[in-house]
Protein backbone atom coordinates (compact mmCIF):
# COMPACT_ATOMS: atom_id res chain seq x y z
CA UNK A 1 114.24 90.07 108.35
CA UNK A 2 113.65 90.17 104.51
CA UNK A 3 115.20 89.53 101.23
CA UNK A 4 115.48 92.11 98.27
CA UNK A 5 113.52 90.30 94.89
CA UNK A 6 112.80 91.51 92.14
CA UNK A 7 109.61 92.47 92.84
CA UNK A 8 109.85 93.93 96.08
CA UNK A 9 110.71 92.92 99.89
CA UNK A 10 110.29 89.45 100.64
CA UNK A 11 109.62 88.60 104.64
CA UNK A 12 111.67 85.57 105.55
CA UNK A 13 108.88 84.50 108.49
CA UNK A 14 106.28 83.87 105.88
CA UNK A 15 105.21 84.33 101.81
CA UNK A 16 104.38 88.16 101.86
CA UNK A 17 106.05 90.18 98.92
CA UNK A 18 105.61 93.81 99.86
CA UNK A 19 105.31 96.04 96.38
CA UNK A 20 107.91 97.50 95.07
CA UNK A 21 106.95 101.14 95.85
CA UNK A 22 107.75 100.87 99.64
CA UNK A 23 110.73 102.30 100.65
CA UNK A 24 111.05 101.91 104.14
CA UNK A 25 108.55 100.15 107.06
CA UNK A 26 109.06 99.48 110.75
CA UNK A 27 107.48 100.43 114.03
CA UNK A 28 107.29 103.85 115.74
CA UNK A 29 105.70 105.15 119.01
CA UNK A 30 103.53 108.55 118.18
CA UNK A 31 104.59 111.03 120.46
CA UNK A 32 100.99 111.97 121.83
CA UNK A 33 100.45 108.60 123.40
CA UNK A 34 103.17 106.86 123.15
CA UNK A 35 101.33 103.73 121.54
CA UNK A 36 103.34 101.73 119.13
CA UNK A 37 101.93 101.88 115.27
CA UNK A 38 103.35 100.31 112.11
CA UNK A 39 104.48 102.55 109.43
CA UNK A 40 105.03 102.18 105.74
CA UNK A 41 106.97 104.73 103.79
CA UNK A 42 105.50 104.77 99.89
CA UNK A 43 107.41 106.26 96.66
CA UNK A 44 105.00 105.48 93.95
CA UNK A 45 107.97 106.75 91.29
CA UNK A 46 106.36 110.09 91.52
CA UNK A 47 106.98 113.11 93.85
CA UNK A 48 103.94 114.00 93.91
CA UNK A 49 102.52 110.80 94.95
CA UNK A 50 104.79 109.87 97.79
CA UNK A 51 102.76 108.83 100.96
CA UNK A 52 103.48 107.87 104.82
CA UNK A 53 100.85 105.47 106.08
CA UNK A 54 100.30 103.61 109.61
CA UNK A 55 98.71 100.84 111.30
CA UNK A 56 97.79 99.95 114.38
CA UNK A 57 100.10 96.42 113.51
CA UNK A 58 102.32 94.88 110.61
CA UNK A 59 99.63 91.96 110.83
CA UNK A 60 97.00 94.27 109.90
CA UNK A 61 99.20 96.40 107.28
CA UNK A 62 100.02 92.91 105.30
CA UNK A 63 95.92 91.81 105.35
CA UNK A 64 95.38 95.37 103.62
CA UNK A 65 98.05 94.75 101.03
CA UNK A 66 96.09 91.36 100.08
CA UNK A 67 94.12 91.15 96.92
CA UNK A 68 91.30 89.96 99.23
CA UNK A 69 91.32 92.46 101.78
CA UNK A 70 89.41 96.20 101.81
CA UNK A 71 91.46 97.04 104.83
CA UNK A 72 92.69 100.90 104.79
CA UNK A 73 95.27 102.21 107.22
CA UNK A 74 94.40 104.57 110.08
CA UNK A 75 95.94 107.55 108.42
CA UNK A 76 97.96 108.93 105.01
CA UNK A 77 99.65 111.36 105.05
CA UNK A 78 100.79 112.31 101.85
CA UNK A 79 103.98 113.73 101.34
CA UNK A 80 103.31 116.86 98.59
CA UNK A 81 101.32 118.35 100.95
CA UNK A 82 103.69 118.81 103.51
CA UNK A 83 105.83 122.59 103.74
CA UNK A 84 107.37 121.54 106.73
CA UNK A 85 108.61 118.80 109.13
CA UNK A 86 108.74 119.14 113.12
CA UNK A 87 109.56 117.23 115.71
């Protein structure tokens, strides 16, 4: 559960503030083995710069958004370069 600031997306279980250029996150299963990954939806207030990340969990999504932390996410995927969608 989380609370709109401000400044972003604040968690309720904890201190975490996501940024404010994250539109959506939540947990999906990719379709080629089923395995459940955490993914993060980014704006960045540009089209060109929109972006859908994942991680393997929101545990280690949160460490990467630390100040501390040089952990990347498995994959980006950034949204310009995509022509088309499919299932």
């Amino acid at each position: 559960m989380s609370l709109k600031t401000p400044k972003g997306f604040k968690s309720l279980d904890d201190n975490f503030v996501m940024p404010q250029d994250i539109k959506k996150v939540g947990y999906m299963k990719k379709l080629k083995r089923l395995k459940k990954k955490y993914f993060v939806l980014r704006d960045n207030f540009d089209p060109n710069l929109g972006s859908l990340s994942y991680y393997d969990t929101e545990k280690k999504f949160k460490n990467s958004s630390s100040n501390w932390s040089n952990s990347q996410p498995k994959r980006v995927i950034y949204l310009k370069d995509c022509f088309s969608i499919n299932r």
